[in-house]
Protein backbone atom coordinates (compact mmCIF):
# COMPACT_ATOMS: atom_id res chain seq x y z
CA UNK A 1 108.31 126.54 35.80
CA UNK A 2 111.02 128.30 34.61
CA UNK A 3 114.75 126.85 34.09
CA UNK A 4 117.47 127.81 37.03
CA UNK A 5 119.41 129.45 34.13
CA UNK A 6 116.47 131.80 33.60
CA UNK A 7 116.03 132.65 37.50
CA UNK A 8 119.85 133.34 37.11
CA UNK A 9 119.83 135.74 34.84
CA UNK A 10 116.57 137.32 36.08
CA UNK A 11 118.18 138.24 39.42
CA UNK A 12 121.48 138.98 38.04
CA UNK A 13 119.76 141.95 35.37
CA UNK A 14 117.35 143.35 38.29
CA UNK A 15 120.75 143.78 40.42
CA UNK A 16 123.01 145.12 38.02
CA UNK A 17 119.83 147.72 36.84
CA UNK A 18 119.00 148.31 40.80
CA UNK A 19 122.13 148.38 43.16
CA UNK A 20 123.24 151.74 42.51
CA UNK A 21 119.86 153.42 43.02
CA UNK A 22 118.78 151.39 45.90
CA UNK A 23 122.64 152.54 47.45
CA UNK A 24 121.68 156.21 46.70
CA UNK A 25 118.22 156.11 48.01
CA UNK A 26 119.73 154.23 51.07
CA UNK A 27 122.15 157.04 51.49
CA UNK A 28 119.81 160.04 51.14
CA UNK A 29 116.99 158.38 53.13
CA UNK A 30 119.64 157.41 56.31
CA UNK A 31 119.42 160.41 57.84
CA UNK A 32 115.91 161.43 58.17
CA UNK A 33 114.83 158.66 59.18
CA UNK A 34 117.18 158.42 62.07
CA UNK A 35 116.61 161.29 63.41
CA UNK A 36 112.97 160.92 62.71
CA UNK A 37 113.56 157.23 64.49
CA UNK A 38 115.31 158.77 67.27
CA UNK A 39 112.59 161.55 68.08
CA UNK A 40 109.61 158.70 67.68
CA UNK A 41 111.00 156.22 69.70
CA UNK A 42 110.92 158.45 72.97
CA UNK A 43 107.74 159.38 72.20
CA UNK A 44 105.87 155.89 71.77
CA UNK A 45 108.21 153.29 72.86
CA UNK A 46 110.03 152.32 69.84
CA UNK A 47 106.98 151.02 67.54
CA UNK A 48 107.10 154.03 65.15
CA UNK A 49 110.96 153.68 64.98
CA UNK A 50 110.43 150.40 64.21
CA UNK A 51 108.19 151.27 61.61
CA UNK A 52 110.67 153.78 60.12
CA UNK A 53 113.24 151.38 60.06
CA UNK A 54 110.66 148.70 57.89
CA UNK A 55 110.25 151.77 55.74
CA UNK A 56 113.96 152.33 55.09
CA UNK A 57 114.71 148.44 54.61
CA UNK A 58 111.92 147.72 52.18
CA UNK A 59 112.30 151.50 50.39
CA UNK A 60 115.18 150.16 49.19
CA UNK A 61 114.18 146.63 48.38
CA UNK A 62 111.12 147.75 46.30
CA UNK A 63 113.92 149.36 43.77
CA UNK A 64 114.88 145.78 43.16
CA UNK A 65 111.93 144.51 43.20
CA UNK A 66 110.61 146.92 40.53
CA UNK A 67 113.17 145.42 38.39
CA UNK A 68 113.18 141.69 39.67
CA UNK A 69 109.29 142.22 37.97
CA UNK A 70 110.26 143.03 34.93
CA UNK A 71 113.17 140.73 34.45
CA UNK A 72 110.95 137.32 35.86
CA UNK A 73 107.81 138.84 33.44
CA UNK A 74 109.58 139.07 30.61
CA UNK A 75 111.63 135.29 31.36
CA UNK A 76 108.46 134.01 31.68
CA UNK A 77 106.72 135.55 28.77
CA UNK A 78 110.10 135.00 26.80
CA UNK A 79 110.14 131.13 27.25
CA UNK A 80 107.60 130.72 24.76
CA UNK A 81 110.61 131.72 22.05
CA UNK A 82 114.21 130.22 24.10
CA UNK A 83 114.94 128.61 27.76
CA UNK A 84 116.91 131.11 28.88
CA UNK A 85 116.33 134.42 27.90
CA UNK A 86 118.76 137.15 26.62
CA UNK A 87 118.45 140.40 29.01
CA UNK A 88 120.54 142.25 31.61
CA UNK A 89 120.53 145.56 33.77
CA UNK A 90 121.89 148.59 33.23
CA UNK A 91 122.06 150.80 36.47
CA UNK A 92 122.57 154.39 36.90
CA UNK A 93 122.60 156.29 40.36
CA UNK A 94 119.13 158.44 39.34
CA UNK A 95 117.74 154.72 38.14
CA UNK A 96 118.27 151.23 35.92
CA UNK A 97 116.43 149.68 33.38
CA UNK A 98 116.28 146.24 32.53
CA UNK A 99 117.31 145.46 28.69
CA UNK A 100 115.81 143.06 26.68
CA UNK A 101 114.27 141.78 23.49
CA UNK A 102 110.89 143.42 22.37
CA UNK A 103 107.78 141.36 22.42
CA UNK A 104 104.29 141.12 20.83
CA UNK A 105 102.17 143.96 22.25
CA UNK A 106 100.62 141.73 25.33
CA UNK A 107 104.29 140.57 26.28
CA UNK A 108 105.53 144.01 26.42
CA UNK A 109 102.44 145.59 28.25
CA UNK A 110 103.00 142.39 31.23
CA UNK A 111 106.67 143.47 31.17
CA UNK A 112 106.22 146.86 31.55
CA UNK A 113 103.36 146.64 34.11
CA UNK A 114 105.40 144.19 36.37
CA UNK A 115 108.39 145.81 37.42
CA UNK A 116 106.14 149.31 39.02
CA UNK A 117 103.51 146.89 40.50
CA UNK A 118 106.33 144.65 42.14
CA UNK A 119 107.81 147.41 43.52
CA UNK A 120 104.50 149.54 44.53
CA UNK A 121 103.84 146.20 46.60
CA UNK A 122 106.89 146.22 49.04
CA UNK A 123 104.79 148.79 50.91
CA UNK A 124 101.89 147.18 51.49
CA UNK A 125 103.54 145.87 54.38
CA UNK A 126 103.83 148.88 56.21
CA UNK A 127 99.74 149.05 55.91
CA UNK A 128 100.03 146.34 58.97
CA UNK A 129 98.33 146.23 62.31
CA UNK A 130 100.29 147.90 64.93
CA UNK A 131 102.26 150.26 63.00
CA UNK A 132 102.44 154.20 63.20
CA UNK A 133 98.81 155.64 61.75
CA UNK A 134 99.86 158.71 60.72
CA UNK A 135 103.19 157.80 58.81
CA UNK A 136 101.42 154.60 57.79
CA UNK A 137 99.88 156.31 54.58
CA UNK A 138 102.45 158.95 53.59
CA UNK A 139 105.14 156.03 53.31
CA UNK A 140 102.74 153.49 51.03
CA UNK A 141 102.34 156.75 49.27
CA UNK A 142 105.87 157.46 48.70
CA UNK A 143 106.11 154.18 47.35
CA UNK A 144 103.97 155.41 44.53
CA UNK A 145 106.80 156.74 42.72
CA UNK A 146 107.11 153.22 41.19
CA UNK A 147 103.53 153.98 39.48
CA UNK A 148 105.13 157.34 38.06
CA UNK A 149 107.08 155.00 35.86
CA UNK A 150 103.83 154.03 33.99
CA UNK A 151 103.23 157.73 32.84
CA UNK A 152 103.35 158.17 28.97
CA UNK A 153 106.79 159.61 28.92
CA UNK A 154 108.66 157.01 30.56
CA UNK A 155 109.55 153.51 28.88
CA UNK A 156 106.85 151.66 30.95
CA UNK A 157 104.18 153.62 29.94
CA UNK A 158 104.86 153.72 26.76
CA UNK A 159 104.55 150.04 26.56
CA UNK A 160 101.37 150.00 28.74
CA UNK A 161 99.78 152.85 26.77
CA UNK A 162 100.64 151.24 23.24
CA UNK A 163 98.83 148.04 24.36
CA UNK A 164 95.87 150.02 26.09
CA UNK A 165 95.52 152.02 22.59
CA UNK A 166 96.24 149.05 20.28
CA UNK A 167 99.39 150.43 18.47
CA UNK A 168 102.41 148.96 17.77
CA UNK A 169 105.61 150.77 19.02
CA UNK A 170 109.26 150.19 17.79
CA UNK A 171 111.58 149.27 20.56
CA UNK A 172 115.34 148.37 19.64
CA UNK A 173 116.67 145.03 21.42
């Protein structure tokens, strides 16, 4: 289990690397989806517009959750070496990234592989019963952009890649 301290400073990284993104995204998501809310709920009742309005709640959400993985990973991996580990956000409105001290090659790979599956998953309630079929897949789907995070340009993927291919990498702290 870890220490309070540690949940602390987990939360407080993945919001000070998150806010500003999930505000933007908010922002430029508000008005489609009204308007796409407004047109769906006199077709069907309201049950697609309530399914727009899970999608622009948890859109949102999953760009702190993204970064909520990778902060609680690396506390966790981390508390092999101190208590309360030594990391914090940085947040930009294209993005954030959580900073921290590098790892051994397993560490970093669990790190890096966190923060794009924790935020992949805030979709996967929109896959429930009930909700609008056809918008059901294109919105898990646009959730996928947390997965484009592990390609072999970004900092994720670099991580995951080095550990798939057995090679160390140099990352500053």
């Amino acid at each position: 289990m870890m220490p309070r301290e540690a949940w602390c400073v987990a939360i407080r990284a993945a919001h000070q690397a998150s806010w500003r993104v999930a505000l933007s995204v908010s922002v430029i998501a508000s008005a489609p989806l009204a308007l796409l809310a407004a047109a769906a709920a006199g077709l069907d009742g309201g049950r697609t517009a309530l399914h727009l309005l899970a999608a622009a709640v948890l859109m949102p959400a999953s760009m702190l959750a993204h970064e909520f993985g990778h902060a609680v990973t690396y506390s966790l991996v981390a508390r092999r070496v101190t208590a309360v580990p030594e990391i914090f956000g940085i947040g930009r409105w294209g993005g954030g990234q959580v900073v921290r001290w590098a790892l051994d090659r397993e560490g970093d790979a669990a790190v890096a592989l966190a923060g794009p599956l924790a935020g992949f998953c805030c979709a996967l309630p929109l896959l429930a019963p009930g909700g609008a079929f056809l918008l059901q897949f294109p919105f898990v789907a646009l959730f996928g952009v947390h997965l484009l995070s592990l390609r072999r340009s970004a900092d994720d993927g670099t991580q995951a890649w080095a550990f798939w291919k057995g090679h160390d990498h140099a990352r500053a702290p």
